[in-house]
PDB file of N, CA and C in Angstrom:
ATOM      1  N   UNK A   1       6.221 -24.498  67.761  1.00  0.00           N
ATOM      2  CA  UNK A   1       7.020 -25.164  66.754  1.00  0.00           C
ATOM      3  C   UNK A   1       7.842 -24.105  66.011  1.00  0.00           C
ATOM      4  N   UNK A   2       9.232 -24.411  65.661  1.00  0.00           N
ATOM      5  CA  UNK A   2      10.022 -23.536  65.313  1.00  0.00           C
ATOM      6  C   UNK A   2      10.117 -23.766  63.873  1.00  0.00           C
ATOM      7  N   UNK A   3       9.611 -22.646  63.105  1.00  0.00           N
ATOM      8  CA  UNK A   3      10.120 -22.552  61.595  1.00  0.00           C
ATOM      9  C   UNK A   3      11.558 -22.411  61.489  1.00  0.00           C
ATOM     10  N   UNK A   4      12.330 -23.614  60.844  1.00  0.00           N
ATOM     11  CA  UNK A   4      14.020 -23.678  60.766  1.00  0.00           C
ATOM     12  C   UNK A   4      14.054 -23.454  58.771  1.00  0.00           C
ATOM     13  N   UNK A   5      14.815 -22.402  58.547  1.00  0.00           N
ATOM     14  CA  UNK A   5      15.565 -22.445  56.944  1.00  0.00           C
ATOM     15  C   UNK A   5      16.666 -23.019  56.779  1.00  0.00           C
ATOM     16  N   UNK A   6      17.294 -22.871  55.956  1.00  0.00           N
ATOM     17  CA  UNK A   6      18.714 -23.014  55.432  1.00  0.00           C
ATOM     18  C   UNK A   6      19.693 -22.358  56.784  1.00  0.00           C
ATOM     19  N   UNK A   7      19.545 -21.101  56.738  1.00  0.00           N
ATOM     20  CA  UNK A   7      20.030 -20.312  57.657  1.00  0.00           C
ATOM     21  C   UNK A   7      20.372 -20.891  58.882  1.00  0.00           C
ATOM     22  N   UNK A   8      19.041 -20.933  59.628  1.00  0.00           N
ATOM     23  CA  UNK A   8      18.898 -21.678  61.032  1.00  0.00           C
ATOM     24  C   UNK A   8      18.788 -22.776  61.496  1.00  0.00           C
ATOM     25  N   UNK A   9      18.781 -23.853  60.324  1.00  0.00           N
ATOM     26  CA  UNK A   9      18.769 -25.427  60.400  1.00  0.00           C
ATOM     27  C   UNK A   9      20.293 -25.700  61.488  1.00  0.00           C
ATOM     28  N   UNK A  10      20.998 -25.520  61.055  1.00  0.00           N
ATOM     29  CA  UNK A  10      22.178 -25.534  61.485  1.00  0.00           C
ATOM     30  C   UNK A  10      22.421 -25.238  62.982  1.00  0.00           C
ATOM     31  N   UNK A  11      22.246 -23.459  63.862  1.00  0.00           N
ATOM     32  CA  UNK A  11      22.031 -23.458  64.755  1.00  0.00           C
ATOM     33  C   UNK A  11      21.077 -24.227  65.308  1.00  0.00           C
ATOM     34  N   UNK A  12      19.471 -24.096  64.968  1.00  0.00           N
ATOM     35  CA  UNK A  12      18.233 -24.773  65.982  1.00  0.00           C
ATOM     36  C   UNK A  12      18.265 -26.294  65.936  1.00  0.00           C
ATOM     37  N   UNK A  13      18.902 -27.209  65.019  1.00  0.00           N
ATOM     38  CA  UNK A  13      19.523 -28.591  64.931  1.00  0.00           C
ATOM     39  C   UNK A  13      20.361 -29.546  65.402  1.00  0.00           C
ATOM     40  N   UNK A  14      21.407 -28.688  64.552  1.00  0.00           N
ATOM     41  CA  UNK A  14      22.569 -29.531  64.809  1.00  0.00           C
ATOM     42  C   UNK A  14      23.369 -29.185  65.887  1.00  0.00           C
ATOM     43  N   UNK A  15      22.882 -27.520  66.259  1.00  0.00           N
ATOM     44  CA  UNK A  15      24.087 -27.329  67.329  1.00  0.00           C
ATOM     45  C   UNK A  15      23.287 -27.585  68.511  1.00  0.00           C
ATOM     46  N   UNK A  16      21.930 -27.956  68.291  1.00  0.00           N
ATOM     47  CA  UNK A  16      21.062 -28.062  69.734  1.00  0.00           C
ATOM     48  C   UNK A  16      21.628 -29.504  70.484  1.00  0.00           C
ATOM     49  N   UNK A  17      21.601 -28.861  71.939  1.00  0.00           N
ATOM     50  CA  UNK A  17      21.559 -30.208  72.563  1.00  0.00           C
ATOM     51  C   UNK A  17      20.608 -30.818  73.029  1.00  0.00           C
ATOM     52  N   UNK A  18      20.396 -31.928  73.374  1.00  0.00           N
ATOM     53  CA  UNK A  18      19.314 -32.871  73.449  1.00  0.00           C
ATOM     54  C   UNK A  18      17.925 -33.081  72.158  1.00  0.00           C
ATOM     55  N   UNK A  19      17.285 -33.671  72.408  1.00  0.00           N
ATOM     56  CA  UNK A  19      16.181 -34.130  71.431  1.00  0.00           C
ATOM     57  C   UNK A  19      15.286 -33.332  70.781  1.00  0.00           C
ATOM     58  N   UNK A  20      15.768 -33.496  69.618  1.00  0.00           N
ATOM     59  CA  UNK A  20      15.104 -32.114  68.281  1.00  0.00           C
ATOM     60  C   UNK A  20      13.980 -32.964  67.234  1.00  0.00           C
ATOM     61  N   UNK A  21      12.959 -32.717  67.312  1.00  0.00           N
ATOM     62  CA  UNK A  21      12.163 -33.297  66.610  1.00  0.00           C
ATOM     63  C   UNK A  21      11.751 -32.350  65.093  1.00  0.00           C
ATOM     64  N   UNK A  22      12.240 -32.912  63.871  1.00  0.00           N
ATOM     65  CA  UNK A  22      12.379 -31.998  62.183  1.00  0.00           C
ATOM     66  C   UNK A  22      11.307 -32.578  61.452  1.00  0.00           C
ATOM     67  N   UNK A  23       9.941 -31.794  61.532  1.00  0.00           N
ATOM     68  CA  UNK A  23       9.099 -32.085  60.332  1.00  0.00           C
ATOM     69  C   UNK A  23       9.645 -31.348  58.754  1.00  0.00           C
ATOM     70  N   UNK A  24      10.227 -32.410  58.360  1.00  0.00           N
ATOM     71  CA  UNK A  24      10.319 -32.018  56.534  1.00  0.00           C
ATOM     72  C   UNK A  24       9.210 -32.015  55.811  1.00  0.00           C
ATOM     73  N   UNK A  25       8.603 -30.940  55.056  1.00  0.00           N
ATOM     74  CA  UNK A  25       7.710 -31.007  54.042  1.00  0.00           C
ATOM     75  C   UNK A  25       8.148 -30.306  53.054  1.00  0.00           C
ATOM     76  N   UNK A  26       6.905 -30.240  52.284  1.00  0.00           N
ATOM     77  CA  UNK A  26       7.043 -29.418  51.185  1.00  0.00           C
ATOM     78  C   UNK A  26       5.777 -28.432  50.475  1.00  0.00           C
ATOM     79  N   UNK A  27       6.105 -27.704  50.260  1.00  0.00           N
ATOM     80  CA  UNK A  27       4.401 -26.946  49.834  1.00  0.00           C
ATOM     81  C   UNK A  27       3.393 -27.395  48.959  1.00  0.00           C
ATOM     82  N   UNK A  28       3.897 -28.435  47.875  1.00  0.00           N
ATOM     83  CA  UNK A  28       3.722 -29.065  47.251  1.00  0.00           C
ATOM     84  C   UNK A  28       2.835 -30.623  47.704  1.00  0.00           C
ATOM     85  N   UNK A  29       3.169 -31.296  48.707  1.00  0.00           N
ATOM     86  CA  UNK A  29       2.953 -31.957  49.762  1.00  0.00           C
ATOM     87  C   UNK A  29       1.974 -32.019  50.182  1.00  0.00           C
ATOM     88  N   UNK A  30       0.837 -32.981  49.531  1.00  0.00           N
ATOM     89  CA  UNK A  30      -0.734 -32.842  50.710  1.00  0.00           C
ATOM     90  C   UNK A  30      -0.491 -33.809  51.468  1.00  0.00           C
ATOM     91  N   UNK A  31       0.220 -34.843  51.618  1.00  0.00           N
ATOM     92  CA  UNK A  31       0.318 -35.488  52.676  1.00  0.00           C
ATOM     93  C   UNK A  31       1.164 -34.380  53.982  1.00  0.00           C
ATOM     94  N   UNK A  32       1.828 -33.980  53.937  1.00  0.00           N
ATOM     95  CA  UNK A  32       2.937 -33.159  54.645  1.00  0.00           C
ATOM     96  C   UNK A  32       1.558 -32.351  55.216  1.00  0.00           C
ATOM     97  N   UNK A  33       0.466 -31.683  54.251  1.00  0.00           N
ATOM     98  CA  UNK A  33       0.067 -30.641  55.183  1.00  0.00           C
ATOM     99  C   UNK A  33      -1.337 -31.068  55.536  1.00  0.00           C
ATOM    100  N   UNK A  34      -1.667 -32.362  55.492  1.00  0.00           N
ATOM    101  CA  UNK A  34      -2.353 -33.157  55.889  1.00  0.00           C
ATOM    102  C   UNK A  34      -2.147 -33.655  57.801  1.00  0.00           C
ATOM    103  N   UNK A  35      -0.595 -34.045  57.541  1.00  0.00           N
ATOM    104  CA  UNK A  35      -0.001 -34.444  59.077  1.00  0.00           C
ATOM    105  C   UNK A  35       0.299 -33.225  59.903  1.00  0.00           C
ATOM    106  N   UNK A  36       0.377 -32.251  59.244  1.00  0.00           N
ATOM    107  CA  UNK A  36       1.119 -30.995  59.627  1.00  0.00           C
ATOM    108  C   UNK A  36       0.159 -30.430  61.399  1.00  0.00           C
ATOM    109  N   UNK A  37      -0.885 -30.415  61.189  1.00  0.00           N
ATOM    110  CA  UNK A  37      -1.771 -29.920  62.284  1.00  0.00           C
ATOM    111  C   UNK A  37      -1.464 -31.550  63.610  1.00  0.00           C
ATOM    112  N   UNK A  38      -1.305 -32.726  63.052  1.00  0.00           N
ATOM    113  CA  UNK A  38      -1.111 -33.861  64.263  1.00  0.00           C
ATOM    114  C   UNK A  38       0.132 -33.523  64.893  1.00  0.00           C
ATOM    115  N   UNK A  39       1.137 -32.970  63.473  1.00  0.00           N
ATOM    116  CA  UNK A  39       2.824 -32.668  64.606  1.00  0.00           C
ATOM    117  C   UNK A  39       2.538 -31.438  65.287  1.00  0.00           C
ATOM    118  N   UNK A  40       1.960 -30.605  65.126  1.00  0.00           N
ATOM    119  CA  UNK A  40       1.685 -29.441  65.888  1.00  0.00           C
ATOM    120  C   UNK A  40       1.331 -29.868  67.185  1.00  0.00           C
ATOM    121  N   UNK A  41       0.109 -30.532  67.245  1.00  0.00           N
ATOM    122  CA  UNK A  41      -0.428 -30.946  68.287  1.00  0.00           C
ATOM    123  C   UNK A  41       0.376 -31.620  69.235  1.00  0.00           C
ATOM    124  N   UNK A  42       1.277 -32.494  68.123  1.00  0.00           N
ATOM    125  CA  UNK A  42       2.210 -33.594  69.412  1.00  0.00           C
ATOM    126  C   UNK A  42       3.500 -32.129  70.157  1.00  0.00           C
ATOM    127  N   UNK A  43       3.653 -31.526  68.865  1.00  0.00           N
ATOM    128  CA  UNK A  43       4.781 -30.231  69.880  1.00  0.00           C
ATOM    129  C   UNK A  43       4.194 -29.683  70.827  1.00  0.00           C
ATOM    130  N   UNK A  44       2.439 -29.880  70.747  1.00  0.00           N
ATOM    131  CA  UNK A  44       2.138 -28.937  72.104  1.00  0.00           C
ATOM    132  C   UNK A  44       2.131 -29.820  73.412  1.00  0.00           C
ATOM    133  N   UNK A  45       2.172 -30.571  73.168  1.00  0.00           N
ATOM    134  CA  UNK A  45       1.964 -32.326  74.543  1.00  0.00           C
ATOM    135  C   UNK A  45       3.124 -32.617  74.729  1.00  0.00           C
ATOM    136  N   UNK A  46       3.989 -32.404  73.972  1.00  0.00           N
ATOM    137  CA  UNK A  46       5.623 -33.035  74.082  1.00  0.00           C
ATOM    138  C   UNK A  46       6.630 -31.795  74.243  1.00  0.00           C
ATOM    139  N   UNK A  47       6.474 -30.623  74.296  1.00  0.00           N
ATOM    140  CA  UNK A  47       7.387 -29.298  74.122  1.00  0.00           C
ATOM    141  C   UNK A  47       7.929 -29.515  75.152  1.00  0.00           C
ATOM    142  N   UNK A  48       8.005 -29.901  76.332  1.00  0.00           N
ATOM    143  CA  UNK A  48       8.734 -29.742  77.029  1.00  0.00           C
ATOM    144  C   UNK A  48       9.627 -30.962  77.255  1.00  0.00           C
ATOM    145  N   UNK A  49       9.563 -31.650  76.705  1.00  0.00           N
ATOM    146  CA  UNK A  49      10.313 -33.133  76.677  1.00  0.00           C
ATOM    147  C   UNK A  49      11.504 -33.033  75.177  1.00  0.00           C
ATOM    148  N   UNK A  50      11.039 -32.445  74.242  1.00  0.00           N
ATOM    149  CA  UNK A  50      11.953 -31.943  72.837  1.00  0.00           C
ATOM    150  C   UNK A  50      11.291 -30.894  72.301  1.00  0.00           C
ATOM    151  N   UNK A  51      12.591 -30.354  71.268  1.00  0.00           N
ATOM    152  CA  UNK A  51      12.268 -29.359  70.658  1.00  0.00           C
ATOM    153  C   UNK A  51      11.755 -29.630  69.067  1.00  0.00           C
ATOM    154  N   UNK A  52      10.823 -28.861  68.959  1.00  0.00           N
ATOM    155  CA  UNK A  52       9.997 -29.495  67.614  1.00  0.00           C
ATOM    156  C   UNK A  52      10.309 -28.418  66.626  1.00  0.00           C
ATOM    157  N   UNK A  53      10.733 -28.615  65.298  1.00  0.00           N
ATOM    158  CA  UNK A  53      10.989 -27.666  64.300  1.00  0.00           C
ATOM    159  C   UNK A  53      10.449 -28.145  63.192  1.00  0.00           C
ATOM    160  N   UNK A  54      10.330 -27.140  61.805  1.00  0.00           N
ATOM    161  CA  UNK A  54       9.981 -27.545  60.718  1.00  0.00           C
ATOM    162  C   UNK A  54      10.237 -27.169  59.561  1.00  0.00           C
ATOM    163  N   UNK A  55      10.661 -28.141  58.784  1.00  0.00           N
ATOM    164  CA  UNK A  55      11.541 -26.966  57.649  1.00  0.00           C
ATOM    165  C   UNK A  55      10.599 -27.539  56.106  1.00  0.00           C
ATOM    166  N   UNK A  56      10.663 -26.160  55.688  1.00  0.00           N
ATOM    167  CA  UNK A  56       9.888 -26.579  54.146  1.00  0.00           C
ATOM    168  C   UNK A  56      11.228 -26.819  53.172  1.00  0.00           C
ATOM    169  N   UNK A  57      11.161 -28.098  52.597  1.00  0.00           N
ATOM    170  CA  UNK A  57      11.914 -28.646  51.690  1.00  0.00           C
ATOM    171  C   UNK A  57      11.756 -28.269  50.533  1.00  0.00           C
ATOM    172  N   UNK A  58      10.926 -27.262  50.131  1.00  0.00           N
ATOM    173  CA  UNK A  58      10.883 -26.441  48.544  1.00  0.00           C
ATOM    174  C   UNK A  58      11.909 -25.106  48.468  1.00  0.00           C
ATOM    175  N   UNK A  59      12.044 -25.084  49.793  1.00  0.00           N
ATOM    176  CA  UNK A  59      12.792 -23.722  49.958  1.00  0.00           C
ATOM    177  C   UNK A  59      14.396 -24.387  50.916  1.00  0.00           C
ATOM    178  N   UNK A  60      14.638 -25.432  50.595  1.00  0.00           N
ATOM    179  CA  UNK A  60      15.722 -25.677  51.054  1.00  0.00           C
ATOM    180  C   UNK A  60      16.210 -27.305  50.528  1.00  0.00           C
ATOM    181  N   UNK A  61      16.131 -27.702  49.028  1.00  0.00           N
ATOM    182  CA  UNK A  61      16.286 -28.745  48.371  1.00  0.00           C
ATOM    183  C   UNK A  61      17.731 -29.055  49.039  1.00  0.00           C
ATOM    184  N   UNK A  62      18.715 -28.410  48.851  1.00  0.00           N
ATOM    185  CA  UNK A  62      20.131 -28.730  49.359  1.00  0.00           C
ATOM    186  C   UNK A  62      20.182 -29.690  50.403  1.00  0.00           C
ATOM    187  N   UNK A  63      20.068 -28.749  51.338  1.00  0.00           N
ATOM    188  CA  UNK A  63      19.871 -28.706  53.142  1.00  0.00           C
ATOM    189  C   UNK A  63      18.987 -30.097  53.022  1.00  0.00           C
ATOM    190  N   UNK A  64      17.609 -30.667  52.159  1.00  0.00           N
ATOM    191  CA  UNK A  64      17.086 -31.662  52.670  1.00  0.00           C
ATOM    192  C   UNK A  64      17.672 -32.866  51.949  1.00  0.00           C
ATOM    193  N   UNK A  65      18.848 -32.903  50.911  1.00  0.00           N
ATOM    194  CA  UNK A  65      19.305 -33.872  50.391  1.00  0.00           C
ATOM    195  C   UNK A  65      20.630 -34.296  51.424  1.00  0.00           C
ATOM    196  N   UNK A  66      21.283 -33.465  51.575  1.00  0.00           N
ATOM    197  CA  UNK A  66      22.140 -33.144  52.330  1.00  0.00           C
ATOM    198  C   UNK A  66      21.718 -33.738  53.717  1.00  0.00           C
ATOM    199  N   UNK A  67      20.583 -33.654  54.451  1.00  0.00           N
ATOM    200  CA  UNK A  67      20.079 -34.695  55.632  1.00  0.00           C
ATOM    201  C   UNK A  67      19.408 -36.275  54.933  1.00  0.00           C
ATOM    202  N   UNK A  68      19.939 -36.695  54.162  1.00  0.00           N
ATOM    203  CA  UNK A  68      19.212 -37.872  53.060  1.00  0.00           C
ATOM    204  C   UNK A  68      17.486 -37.888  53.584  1.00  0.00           C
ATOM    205  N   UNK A  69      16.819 -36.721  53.589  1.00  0.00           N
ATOM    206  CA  UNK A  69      15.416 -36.497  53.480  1.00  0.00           C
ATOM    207  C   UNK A  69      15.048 -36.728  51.562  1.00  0.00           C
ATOM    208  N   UNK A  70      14.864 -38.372  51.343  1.00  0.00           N
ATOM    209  CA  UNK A  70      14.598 -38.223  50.211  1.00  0.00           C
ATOM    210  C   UNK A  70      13.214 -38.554  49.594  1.00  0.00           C
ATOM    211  N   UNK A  71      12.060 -38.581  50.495  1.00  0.00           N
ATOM    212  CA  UNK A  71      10.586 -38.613  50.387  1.00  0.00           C
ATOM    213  C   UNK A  71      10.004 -37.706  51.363  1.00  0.00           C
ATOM    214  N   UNK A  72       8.521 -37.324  51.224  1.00  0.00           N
ATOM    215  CA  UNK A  72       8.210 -36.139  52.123  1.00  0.00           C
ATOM    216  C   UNK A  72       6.741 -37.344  52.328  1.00  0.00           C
ATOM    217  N   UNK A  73       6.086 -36.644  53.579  1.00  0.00           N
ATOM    218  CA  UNK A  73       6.672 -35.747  54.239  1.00  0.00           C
ATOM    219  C   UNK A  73       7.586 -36.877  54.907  1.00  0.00           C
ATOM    220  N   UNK A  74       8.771 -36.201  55.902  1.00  0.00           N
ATOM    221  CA  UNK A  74       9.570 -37.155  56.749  1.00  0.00           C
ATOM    222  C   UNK A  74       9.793 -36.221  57.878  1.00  0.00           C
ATOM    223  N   UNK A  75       9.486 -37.548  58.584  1.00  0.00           N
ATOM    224  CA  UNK A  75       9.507 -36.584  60.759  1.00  0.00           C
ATOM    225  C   UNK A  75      11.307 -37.363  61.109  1.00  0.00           C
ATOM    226  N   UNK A  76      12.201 -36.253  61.491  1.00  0.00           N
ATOM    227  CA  UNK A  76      13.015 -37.089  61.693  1.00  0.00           C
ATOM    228  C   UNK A  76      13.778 -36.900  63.001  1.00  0.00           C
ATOM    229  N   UNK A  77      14.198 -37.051  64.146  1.00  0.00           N
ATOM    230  CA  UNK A  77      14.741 -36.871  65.649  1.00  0.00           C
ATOM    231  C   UNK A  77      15.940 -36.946  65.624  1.00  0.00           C
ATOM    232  N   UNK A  78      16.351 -35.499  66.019  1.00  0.00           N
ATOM    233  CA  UNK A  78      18.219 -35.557  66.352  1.00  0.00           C
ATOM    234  C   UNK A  78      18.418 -35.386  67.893  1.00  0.00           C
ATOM    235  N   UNK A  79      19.702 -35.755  68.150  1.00  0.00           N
ATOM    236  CA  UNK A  79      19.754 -36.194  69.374  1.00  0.00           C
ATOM    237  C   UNK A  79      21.541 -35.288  69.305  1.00  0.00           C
ATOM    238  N   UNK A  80      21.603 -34.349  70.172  1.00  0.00           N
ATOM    239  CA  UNK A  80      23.014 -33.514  70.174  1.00  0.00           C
ATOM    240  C   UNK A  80      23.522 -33.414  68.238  1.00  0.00           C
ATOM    241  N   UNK A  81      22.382 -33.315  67.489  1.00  0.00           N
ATOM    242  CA  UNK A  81      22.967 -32.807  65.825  1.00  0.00           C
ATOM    243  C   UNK A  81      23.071 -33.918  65.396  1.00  0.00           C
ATOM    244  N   UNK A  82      22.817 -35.279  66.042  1.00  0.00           N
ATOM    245  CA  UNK A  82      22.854 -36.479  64.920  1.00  0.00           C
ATOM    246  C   UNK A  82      21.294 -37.075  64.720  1.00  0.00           C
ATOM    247  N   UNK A  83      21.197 -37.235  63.515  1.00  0.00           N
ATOM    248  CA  UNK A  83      19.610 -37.942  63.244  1.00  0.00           C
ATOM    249  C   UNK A  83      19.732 -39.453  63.833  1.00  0.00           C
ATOM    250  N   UNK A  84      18.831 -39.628  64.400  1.00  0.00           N
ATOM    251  CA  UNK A  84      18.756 -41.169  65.096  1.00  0.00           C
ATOM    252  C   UNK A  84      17.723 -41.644  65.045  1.00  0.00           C
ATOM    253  N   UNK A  85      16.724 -40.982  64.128  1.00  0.00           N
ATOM    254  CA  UNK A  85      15.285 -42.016  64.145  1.00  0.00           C
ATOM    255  C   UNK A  85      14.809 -40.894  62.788  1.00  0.00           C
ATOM    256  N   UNK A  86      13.968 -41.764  62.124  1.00  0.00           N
ATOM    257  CA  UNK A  86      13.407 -40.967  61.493  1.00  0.00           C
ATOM    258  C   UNK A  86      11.969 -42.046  60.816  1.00  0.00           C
ATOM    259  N   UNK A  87      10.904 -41.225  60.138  1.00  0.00           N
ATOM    260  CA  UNK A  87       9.913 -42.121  59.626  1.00  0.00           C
ATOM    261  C   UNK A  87       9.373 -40.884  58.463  1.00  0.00           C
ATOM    262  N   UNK A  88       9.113 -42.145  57.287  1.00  0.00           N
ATOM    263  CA  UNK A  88       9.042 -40.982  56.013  1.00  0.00           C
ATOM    264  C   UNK A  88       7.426 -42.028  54.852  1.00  0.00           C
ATOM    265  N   UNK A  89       7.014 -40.843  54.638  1.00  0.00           N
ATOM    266  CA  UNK A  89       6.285 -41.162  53.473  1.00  0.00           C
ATOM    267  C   UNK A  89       5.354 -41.814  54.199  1.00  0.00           C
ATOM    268  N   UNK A  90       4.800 -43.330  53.999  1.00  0.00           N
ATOM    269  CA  UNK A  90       3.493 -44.196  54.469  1.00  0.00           C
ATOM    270  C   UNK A  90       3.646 -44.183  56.159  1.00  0.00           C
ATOM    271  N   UNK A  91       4.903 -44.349  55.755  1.00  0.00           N
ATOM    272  CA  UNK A  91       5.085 -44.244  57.831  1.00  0.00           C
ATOM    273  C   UNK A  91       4.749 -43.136  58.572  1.00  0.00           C
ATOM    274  N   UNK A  92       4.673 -42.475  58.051  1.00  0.00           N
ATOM    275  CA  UNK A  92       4.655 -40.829  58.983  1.00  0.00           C
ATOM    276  C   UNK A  92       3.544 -40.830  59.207  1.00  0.00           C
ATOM    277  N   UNK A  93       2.720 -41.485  60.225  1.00  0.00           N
ATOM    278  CA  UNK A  93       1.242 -40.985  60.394  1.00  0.00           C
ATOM    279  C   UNK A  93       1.940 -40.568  61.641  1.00  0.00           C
ATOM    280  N   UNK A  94       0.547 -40.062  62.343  1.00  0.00           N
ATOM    281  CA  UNK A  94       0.029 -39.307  63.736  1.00  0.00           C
ATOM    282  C   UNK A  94       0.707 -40.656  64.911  1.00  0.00           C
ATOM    283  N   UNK A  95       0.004 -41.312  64.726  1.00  0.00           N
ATOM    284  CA  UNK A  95       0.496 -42.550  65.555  1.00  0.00           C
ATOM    285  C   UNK A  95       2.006 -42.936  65.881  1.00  0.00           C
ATOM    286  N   UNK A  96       2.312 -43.205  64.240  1.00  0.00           N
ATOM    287  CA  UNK A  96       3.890 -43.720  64.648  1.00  0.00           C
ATOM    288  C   UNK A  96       4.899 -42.287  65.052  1.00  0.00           C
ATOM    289  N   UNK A  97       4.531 -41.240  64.851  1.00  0.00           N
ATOM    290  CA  UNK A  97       5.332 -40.573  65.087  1.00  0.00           C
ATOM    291  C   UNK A  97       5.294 -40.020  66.666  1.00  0.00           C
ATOM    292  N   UNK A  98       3.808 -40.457  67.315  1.00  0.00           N
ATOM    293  CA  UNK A  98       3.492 -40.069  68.557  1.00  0.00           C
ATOM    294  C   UNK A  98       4.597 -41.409  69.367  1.00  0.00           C
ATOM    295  N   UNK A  99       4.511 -42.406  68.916  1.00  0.00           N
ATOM    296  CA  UNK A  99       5.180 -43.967  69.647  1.00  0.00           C
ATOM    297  C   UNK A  99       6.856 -43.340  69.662  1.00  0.00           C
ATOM    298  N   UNK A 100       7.163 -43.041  68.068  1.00  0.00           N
ATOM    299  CA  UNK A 100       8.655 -42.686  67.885  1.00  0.00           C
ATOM    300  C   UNK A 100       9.326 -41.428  68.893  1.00  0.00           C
ATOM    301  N   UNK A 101       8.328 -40.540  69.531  1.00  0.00           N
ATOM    302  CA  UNK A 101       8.704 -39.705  70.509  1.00  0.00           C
ATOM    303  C   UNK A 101       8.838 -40.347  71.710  1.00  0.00           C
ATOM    304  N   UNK A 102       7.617 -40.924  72.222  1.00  0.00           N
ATOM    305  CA  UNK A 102       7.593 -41.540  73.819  1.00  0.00           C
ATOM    306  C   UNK A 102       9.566 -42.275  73.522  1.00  0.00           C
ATOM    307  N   UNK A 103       9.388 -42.648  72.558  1.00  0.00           N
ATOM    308  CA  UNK A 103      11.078 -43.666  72.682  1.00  0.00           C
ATOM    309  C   UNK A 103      11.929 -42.649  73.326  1.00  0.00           C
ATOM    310  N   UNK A 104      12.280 -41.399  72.789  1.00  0.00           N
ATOM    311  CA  UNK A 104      12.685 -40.463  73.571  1.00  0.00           C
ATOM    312  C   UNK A 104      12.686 -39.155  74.515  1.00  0.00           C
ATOM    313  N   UNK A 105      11.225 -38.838  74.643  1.00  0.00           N
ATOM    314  CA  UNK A 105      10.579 -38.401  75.443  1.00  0.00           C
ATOM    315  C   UNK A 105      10.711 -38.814  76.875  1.00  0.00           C
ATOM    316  N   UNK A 106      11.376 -38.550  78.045  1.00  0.00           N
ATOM    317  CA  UNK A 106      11.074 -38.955  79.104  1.00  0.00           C
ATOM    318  C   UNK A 106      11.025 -37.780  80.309  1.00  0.00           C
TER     319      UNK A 106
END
């Protein structure tokens, strides 16, 4: 799983092609680092189907308003730099975010 900042959001994101999977958290966040070890796990079962990144939203408030990341934690899937799925807050378990990959996982 790729730690993305401010910096590298941009290249490892938006300029990536094909299916980018963005865990937003925050340090602050016990839900975020609660889920944090299930998205790991799904990047290790799914790495080769998308690319999994993760950006801490305490250290990049801009950058996560700026993607309308406006609850944490939020798992969200870009597809050639556009967000096309995303699930935030009650939704973000292990489950739905494992279902929300197979959608583009193939």
């Amino acid at each position: 799983m790729i730690e993305v900042d401010k910096k590298t959001f941009e290249e490892e994101v938006l300029n990536a092609e094909g299916y980018v999977l963005v865990d937003f958290w925050g340090k602050s966040c016990e839900p975020c680092k609660a889920l944090m070890p299930h998205v790991e796990e799904l990047a290790q079962k799914y790495d080769s189907k998308l690319k999994f990144c993760k950006l801490d939203t305490s250290a990049a408030r801009r950058l996560a308003i700026k993607q309308k990341v406006l609850g944490l934690p939020t798992i969200a899937i870009y597809n050639n730099g556009e967000k096309i799925d995303e699930l935030t807050k009650d939704d973000a378990t292990a489950e739905n975010i494992e279902s929300m990959i197979k959608k583009y996982a193939q």
